[in-house]
Every structure is written in C-alpha cells, then in structure tokens.
N, C-alpha and C. Protein backbone atom coordinates (compact mmCIF):
# COMPACT_ATOMS: atom_id res chain seq x y z
N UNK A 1 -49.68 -36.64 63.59
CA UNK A 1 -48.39 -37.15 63.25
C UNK A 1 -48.20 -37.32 61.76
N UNK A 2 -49.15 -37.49 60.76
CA UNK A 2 -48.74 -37.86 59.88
C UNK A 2 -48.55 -36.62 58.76
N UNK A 3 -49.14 -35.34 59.16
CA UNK A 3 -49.29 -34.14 58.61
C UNK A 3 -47.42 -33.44 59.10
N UNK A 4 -46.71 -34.34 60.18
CA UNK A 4 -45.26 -34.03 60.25
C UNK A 4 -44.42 -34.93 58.95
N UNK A 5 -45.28 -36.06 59.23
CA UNK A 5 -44.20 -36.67 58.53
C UNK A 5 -44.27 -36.14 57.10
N UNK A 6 -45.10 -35.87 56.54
CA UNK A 6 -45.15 -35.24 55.23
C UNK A 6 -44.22 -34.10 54.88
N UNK A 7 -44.22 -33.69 56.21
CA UNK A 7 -43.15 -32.24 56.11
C UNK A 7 -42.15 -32.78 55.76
N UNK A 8 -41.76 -33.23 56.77
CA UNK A 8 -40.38 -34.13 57.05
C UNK A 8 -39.63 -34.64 55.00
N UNK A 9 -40.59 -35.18 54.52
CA UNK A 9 -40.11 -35.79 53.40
C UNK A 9 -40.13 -34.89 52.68
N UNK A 10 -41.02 -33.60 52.46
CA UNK A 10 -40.95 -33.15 51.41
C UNK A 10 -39.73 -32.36 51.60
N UNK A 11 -39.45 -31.69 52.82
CA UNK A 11 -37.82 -31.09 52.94
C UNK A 11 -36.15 -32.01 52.72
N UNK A 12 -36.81 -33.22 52.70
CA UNK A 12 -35.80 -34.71 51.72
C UNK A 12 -35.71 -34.11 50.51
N UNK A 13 -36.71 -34.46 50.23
CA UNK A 13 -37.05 -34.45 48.74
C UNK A 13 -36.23 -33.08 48.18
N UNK A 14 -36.23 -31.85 48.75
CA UNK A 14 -36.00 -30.79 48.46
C UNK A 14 -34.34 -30.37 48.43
N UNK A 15 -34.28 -31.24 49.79
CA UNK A 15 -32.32 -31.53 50.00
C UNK A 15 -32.12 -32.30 48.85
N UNK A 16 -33.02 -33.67 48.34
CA UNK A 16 -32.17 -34.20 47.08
C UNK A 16 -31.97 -33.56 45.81
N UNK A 17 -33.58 -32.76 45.43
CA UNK A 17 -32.78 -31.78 44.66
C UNK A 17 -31.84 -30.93 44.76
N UNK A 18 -31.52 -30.38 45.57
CA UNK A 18 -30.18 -29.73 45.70
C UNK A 18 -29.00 -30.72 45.05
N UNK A 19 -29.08 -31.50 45.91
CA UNK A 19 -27.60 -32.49 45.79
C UNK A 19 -27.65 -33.08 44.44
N UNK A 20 -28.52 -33.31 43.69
CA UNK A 20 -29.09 -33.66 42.52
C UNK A 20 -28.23 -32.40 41.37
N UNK A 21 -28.98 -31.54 41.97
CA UNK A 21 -28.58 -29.95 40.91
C UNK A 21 -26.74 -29.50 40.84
N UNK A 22 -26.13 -30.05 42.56
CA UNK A 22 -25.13 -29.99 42.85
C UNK A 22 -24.26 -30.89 41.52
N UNK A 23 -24.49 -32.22 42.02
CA UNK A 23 -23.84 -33.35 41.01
C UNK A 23 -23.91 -32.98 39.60
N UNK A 24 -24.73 -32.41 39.41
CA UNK A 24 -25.59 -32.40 37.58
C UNK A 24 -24.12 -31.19 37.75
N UNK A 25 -24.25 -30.11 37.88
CA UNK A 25 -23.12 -29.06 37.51
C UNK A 25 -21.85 -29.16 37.66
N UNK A 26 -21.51 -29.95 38.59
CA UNK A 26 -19.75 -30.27 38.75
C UNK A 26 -19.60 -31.46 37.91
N UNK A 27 -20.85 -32.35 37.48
CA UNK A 27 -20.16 -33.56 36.21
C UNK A 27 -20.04 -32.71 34.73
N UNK A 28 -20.97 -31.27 34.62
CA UNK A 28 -20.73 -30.54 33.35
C UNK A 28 -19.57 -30.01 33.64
N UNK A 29 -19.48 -29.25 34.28
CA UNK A 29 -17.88 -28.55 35.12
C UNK A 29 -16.72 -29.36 34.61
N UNK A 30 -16.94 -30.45 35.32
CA UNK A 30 -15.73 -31.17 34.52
C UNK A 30 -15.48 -31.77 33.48
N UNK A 31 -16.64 -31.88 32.76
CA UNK A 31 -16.69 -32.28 31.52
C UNK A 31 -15.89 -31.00 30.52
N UNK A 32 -16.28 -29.74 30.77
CA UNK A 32 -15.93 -28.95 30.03
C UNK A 32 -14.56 -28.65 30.45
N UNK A 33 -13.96 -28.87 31.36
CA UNK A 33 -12.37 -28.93 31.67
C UNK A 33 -11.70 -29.54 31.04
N UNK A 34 -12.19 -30.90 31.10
CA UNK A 34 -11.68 -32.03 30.23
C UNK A 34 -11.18 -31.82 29.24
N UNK A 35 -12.60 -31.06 28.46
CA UNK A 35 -12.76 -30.75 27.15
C UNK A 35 -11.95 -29.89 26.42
N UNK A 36 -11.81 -28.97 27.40
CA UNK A 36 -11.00 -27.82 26.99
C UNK A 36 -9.16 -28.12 26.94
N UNK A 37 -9.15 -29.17 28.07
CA UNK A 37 -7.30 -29.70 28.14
C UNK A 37 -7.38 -30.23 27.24
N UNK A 38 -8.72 -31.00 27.00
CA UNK A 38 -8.02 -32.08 25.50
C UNK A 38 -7.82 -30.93 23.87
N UNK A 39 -8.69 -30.24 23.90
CA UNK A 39 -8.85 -29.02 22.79
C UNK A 39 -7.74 -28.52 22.50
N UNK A 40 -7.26 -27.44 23.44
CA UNK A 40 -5.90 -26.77 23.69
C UNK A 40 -4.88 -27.03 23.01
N UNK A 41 -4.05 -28.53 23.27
CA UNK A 41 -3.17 -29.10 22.67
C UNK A 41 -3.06 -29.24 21.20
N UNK A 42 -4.16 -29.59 20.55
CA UNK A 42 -4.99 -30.06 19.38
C UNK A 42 -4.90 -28.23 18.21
N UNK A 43 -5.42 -27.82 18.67
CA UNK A 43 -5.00 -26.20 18.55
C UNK A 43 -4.04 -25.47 18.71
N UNK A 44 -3.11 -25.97 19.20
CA UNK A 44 -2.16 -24.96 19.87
C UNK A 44 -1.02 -25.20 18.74
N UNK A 45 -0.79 -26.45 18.25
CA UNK A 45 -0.08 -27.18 17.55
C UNK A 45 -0.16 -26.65 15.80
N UNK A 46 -1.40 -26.28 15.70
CA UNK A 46 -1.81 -25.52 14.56
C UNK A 46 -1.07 -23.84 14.08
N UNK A 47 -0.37 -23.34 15.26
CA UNK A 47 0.18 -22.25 15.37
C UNK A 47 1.33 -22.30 14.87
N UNK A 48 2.24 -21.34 14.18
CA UNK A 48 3.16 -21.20 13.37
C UNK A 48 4.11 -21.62 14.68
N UNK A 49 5.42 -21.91 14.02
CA UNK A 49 6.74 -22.00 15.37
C UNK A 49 7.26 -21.05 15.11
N UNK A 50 8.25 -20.40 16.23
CA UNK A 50 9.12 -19.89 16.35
C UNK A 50 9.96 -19.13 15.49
N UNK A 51 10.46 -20.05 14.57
CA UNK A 51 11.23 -19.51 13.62
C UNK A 51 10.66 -19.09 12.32
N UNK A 52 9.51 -19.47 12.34
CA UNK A 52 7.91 -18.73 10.88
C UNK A 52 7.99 -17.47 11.34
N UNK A 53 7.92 -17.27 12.99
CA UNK A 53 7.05 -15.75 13.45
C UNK A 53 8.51 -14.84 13.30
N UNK A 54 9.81 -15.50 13.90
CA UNK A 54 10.98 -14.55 13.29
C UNK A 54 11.24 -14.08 11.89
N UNK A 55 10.73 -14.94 11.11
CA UNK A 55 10.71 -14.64 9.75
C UNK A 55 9.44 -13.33 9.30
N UNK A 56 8.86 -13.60 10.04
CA UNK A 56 7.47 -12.68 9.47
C UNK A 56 7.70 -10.99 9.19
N UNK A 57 8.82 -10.82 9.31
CA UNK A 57 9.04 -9.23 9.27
C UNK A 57 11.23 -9.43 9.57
N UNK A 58 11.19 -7.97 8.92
CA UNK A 58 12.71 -8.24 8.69
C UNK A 58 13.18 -7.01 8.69
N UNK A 59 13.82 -6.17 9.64
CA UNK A 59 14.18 -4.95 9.91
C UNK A 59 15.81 -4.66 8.88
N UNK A 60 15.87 -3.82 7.67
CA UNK A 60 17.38 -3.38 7.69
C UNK A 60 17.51 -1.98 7.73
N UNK A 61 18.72 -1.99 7.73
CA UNK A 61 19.67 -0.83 8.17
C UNK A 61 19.46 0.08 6.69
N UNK A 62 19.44 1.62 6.72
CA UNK A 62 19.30 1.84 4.96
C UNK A 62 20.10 3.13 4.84
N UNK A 63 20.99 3.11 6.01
CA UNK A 63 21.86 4.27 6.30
C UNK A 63 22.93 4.42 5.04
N UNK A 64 23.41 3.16 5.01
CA UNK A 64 24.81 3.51 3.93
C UNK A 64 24.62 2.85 2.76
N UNK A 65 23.10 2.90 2.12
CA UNK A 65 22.76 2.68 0.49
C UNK A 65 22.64 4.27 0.11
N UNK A 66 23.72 4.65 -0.78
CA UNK A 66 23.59 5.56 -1.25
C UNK A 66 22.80 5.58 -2.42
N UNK A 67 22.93 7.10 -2.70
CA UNK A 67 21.53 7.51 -3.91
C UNK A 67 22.41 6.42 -5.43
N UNK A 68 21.49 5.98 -5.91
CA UNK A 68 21.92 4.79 -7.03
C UNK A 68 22.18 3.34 -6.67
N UNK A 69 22.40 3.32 -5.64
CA UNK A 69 22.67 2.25 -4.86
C UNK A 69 21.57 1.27 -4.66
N UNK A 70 21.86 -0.26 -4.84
CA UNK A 70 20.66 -1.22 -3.95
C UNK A 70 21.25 -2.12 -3.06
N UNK A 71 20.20 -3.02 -2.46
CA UNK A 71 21.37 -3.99 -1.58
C UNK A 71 20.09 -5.08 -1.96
N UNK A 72 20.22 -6.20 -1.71
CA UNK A 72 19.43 -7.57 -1.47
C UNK A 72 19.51 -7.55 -0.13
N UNK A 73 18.55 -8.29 0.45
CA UNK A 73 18.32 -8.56 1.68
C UNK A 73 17.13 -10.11 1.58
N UNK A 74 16.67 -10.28 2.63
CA UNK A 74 15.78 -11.63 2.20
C UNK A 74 14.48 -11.31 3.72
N UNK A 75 13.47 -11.37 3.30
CA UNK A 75 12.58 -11.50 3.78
C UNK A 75 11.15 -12.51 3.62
N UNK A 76 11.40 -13.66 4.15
CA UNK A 76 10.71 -14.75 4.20
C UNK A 76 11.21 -15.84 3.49
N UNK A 77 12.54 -15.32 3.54
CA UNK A 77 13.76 -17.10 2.44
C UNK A 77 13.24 -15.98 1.11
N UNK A 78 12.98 -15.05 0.71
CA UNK A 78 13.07 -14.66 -0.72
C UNK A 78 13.47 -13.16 -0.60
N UNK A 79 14.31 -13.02 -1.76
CA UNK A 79 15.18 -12.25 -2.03
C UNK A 79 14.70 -10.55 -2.16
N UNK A 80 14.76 -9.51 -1.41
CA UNK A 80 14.51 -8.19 -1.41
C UNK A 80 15.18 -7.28 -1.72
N UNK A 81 14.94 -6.35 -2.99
CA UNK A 81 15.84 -5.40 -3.37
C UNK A 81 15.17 -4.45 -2.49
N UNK A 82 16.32 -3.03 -1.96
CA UNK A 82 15.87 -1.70 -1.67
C UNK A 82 17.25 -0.86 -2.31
N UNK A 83 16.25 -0.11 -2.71
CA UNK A 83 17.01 0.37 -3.68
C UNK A 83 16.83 2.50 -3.36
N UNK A 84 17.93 2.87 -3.37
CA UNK A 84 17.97 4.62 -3.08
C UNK A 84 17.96 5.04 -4.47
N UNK A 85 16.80 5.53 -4.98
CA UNK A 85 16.84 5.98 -6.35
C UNK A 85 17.12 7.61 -6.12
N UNK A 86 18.17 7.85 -7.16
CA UNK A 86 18.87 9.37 -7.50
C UNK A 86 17.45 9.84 -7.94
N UNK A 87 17.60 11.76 -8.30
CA UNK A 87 16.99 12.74 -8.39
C UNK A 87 16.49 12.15 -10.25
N UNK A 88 17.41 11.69 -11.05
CA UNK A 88 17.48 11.54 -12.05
C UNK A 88 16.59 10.44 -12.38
N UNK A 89 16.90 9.17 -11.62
CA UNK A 89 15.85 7.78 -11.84
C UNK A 89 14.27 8.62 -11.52
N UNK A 90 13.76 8.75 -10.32
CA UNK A 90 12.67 9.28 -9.92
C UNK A 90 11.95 9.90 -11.27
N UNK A 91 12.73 10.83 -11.40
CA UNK A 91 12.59 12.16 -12.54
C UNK A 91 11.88 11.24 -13.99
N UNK A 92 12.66 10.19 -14.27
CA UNK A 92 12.53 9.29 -15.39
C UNK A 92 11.75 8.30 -15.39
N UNK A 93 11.50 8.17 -14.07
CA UNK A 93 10.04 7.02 -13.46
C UNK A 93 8.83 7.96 -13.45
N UNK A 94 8.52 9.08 -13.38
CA UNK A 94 7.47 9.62 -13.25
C UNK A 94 7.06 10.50 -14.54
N UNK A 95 8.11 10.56 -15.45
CA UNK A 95 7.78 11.28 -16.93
C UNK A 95 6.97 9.94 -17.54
N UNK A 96 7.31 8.66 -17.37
CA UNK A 96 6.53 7.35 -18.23
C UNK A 96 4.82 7.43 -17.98
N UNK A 97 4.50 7.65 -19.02
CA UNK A 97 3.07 7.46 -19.12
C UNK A 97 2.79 6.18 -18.62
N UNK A 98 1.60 6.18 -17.51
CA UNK A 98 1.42 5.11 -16.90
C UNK A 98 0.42 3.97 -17.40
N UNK A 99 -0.72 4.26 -18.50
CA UNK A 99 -1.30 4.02 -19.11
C UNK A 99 -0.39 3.24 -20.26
N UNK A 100 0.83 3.48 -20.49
CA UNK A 100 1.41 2.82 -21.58
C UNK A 100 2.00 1.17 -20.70
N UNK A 101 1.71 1.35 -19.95
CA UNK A 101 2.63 0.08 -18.60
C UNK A 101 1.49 -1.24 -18.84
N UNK A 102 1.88 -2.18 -18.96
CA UNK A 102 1.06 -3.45 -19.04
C UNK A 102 0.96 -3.78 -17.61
N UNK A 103 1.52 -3.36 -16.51
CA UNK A 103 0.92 -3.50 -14.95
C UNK A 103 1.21 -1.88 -14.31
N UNK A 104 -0.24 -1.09 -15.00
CA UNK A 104 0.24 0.12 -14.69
C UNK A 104 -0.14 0.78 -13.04
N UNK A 105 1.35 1.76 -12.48
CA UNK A 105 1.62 1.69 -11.42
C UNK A 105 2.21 2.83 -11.62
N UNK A 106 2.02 4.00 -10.84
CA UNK A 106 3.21 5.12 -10.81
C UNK A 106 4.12 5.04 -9.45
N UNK A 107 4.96 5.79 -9.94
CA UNK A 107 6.17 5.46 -8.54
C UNK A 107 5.25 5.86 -7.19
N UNK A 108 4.72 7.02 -7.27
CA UNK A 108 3.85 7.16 -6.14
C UNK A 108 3.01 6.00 -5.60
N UNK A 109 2.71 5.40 -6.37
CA UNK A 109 1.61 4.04 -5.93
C UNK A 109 2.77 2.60 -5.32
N UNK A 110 3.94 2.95 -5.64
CA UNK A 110 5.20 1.79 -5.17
C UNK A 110 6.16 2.41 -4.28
N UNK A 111 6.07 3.65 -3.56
CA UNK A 111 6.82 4.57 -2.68
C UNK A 111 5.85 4.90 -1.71
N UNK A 112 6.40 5.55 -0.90
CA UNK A 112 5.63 5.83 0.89
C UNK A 112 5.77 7.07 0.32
N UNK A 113 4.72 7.91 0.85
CA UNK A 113 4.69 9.93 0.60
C UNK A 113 5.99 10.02 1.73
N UNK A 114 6.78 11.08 0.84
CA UNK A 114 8.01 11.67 1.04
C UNK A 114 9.32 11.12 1.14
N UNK A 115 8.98 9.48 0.88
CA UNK A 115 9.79 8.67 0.58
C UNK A 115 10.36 8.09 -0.97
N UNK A 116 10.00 9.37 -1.81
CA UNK A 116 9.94 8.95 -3.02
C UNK A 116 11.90 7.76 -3.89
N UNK A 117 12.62 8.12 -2.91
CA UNK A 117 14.00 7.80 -3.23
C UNK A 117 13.93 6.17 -2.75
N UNK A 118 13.22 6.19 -1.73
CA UNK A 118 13.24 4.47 -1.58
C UNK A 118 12.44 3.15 -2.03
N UNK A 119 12.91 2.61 -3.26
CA UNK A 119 12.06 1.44 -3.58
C UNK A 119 12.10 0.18 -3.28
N UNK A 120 11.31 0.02 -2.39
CA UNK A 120 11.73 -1.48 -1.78
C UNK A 120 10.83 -2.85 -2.32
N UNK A 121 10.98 -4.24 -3.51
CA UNK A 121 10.36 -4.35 -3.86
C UNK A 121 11.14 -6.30 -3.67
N UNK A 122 10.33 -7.20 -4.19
CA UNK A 122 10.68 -8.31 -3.79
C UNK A 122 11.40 -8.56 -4.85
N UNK A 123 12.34 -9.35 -4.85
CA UNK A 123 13.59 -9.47 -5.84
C UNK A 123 13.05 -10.84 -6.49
N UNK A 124 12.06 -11.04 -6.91
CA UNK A 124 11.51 -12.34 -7.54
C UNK A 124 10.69 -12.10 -8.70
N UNK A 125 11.47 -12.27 -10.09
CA UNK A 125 10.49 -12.18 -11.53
C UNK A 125 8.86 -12.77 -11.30
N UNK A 126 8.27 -12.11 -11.66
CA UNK A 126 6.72 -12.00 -11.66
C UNK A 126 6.37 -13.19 -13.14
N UNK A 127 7.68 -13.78 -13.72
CA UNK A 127 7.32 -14.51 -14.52
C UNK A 127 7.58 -15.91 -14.37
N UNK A 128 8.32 -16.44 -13.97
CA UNK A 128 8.43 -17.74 -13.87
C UNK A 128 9.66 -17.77 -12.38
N UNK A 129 9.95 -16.62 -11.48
CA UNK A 129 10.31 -16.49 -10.08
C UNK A 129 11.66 -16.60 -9.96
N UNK A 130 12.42 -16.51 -11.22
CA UNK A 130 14.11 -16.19 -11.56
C UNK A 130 14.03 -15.02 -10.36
N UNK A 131 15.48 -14.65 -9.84
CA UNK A 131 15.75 -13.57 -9.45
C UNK A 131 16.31 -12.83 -10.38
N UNK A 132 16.39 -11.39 -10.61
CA UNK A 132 16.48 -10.32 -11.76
C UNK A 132 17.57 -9.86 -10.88
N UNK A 133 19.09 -9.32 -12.10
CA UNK A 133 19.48 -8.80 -12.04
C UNK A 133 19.39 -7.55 -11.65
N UNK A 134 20.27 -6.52 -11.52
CA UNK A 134 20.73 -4.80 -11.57
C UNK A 134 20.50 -4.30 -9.85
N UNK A 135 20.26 -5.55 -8.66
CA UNK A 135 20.64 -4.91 -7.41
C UNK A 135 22.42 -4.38 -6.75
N UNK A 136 22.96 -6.07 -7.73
CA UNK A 136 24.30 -5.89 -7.07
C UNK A 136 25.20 -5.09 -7.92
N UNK A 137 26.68 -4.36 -7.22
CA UNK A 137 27.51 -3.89 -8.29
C UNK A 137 27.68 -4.45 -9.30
N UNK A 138 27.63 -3.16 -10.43
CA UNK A 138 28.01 -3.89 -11.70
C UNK A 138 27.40 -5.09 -12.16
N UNK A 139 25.94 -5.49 -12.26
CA UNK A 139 25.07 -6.21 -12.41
C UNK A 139 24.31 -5.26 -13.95
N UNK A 140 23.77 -6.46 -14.60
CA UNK A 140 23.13 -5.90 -16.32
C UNK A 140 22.14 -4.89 -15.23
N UNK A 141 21.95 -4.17 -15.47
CA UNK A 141 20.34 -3.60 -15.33
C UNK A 141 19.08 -3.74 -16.27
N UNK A 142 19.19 -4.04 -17.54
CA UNK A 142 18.60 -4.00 -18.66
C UNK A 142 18.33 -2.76 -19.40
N UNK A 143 18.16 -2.88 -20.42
CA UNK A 143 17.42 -1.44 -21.63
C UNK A 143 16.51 -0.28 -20.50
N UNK A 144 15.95 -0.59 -19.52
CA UNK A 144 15.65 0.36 -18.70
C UNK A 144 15.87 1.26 -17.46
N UNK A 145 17.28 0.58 -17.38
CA UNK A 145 18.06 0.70 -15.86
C UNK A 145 17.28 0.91 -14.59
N UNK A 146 16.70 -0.50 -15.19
CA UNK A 146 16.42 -1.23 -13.07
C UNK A 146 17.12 -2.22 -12.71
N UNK A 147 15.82 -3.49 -13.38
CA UNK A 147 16.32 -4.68 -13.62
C UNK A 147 16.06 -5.81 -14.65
N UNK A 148 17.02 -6.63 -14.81
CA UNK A 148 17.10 -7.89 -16.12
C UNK A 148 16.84 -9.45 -15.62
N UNK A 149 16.08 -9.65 -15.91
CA UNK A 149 15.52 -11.27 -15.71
C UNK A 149 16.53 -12.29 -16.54
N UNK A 150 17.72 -12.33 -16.25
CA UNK A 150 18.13 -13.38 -17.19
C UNK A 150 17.76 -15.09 -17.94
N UNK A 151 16.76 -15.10 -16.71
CA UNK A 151 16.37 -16.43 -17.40
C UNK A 151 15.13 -16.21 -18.53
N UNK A 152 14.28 -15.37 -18.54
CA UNK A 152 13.84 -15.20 -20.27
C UNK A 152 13.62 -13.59 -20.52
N UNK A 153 14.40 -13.24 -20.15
CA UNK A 153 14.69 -11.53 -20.82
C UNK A 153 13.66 -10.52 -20.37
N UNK A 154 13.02 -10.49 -19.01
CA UNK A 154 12.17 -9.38 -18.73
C UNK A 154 12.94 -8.60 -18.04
N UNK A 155 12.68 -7.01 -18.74
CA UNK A 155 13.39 -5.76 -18.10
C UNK A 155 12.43 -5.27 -17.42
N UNK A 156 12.72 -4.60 -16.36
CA UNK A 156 11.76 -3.66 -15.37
C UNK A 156 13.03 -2.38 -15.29
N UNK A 157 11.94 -0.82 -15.29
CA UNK A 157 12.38 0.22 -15.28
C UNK A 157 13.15 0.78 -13.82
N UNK A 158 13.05 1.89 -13.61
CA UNK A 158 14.24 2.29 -12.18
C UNK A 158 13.13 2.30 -11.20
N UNK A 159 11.38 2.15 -11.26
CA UNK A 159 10.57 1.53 -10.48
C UNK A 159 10.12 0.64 -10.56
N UNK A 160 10.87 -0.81 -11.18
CA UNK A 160 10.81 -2.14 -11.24
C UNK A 160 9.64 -2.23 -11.78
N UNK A 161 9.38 -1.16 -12.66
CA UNK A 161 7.76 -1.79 -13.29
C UNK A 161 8.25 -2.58 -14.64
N UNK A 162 7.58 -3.70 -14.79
CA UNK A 162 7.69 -4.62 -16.14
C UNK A 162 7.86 -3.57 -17.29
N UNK A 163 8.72 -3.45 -18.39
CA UNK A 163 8.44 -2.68 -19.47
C UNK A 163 8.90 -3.69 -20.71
N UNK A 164 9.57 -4.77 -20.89
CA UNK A 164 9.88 -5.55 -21.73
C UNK A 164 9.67 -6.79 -21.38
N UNK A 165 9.62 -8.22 -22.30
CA UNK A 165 9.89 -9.15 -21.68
C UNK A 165 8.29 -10.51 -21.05
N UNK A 166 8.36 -11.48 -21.01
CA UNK A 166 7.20 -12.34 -20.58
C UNK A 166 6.81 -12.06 -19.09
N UNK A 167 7.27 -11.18 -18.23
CA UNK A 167 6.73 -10.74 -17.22
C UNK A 167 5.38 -10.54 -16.92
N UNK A 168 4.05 -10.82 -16.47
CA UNK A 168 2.95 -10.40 -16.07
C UNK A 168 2.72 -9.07 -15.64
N UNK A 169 3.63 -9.05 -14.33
CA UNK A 169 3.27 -8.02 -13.51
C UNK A 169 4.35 -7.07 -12.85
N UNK A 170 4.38 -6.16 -12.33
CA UNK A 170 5.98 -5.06 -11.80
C UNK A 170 5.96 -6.55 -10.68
N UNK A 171 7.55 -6.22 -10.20
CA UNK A 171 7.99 -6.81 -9.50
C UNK A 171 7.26 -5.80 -8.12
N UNK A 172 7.36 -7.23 -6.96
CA UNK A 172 5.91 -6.76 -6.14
C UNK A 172 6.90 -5.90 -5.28
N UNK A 173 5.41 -5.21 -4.60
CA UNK A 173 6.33 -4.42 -3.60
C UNK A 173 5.58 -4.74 -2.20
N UNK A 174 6.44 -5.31 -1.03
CA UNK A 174 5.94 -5.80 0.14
C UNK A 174 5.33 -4.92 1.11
N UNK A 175 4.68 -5.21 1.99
CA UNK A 175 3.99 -4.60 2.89
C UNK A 175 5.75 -3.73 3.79
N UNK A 176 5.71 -2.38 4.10
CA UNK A 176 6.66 -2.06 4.81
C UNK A 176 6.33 -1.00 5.36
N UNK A 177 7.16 -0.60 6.37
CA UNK A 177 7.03 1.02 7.01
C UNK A 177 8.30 1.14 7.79
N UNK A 178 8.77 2.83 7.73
CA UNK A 178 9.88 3.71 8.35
C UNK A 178 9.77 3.30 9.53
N UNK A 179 10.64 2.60 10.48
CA UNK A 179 10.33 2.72 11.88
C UNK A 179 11.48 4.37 12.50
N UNK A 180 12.53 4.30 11.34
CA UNK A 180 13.42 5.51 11.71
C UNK A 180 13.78 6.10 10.04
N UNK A 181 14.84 7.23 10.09
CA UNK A 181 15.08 7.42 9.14
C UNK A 181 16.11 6.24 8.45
N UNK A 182 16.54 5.78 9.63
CA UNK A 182 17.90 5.11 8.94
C UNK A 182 17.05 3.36 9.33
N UNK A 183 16.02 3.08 9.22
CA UNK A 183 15.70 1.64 9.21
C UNK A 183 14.01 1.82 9.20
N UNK A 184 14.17 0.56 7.94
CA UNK A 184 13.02 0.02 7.19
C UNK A 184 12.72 -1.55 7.85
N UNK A 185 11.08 -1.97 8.19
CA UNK A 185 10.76 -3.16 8.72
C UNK A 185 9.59 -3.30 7.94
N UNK A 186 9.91 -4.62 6.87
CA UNK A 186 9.39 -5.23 5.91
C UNK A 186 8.40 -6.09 6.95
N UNK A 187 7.25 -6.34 6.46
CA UNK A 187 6.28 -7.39 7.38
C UNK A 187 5.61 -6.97 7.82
C-alpha cells in the first residue's frame, strides 16, 4: 500500500505543476495586455493629426502657367513659387558659370530631366525668410529676372539661384514629382 500511495502523490504533485505553469502564463498574458492598452494610448498621441498629414504634400494644377509665367501656391503654411521658364530664361540659366555662384547649382541640379521649363522652388529668402518678389504680375524681379528680396536686397536669377545680396543660399527647391503632365505633388 504504501508504494501506491507514493504514486498517487507524485501524479498531485505533477497536476500542481501544471496548474502552477497554467497560472504563471495567463498572470504574464495579462500583464502584457495590460501593458500594451496602457502603451498604445501614450504613443498613439505622439502621432501627427490630421490636418499636419493633409498638409504634408500639396498637389497643383500647372496647366494654365504659361511659358514666363509663375503662380504662388503654399505648401506647409509657406509660400511656393512654380514657375514655366521660356526657351530664353533656361538658355540664360545655363550659359552662368556655375563655379562663379556662391551656392553653386546648375538648373539641371534644380529641374527634373526633361522638365527643364519647370522651377518649382520655396518662396522663402534663404536670408532672414522675407518672401521675394518677381512670382506675381508685374512684381520687381530684380537685376537678374527671377527674384527680389525686398526686405534687404537679395536678387536670385531665372533659377532662383542667389546672385546678389545677404542671401546664403538659392532659394530651396522642395522635394516634388510629375504625377501627370498637367499636375505637380510637392511632398
């Protein structure tokens, strides 16, 4: 009898580990549930809203800017020239020795290949963040016919590169791509 009862307990013993091993994994189980509802919220909140992610990119129309032509537009609350440069601007942006440019840049390096007519660049002086004249009609262009910084006199050429003026750097040019011929999506 007593060589049963030994059995007897050690197959206890064997059920409590189970139930033991059972408990131990559903109190981690839920611990990490917990963990994770409380996390979530805490994180989730960290994510841009709604109206950041509408802003993040900005589709326009570029059908009826004719050649000479620019328009403003705004992409991210700041101001975007695109501009249809004639056969003649191009022509006069790419004769400038680029080496002579204090932020040197050739139009090719500020244009998409085969897009050489469209310059699309952020409408914000690289010097103290004035917006520069020569997008809208009949606007100064400056001594280089692009654009004029009126608040301390920096001119940029017909590829908005700095050529006069306390400017640092060309006026920038944003991340963009053709989604059609007739529309450009900045972002």
């Amino acid at each position: 009898m007593t060589q049963t009862a030994v059995a007897d307990t050690s197959d206890d013993a064997a059920q409590g580990v189970r139930r033991r091993d059972f408990i131990h994994v559903a109190a981690v189980s839920a611990a990490g549930v917990g963990a994770a509802s409380t996390l979530y919220p805490l994180v989730s909140q960290m994510a841009p809203s709604a109206d950041v992610l509408a802003e993040s990119s900005t589709e326009i129309d570029i059908s009826k800017i004719q050649p000479g032509q620019a328009i403003k537009a705004v992409f991210r609350k700041q101001p975007v020239f695109v501009r249809n440069l004639t056969p003649t601007e191009i022509a006069e942006a790419k004769k400038v020795d680029v080496g002579s440019l204090r932020d040197p840049q050739s139009l090719d390096d500020r244009t998409k290949p085969g897009k050489a007519n469209w310059l699309i660049t952020m409408g914000v002086c690289t010097h103290l963040g004035c917006v520069p004249l020569g997008a809208g009609e009949g606007e100064v262009k400056g001594e280089f016919g692009g654009y004029f910084c009126p608040c301390h006199g920096s001119s940029y050429d017909t590829a908005a590169r700095i050529r006069k003026g306390p400017a640092p750097k060309n006026l920038e040019v944003p991340p963009y791509e053709f989604t059609s011929d007739t529309v450009v999506k900045i972002g």
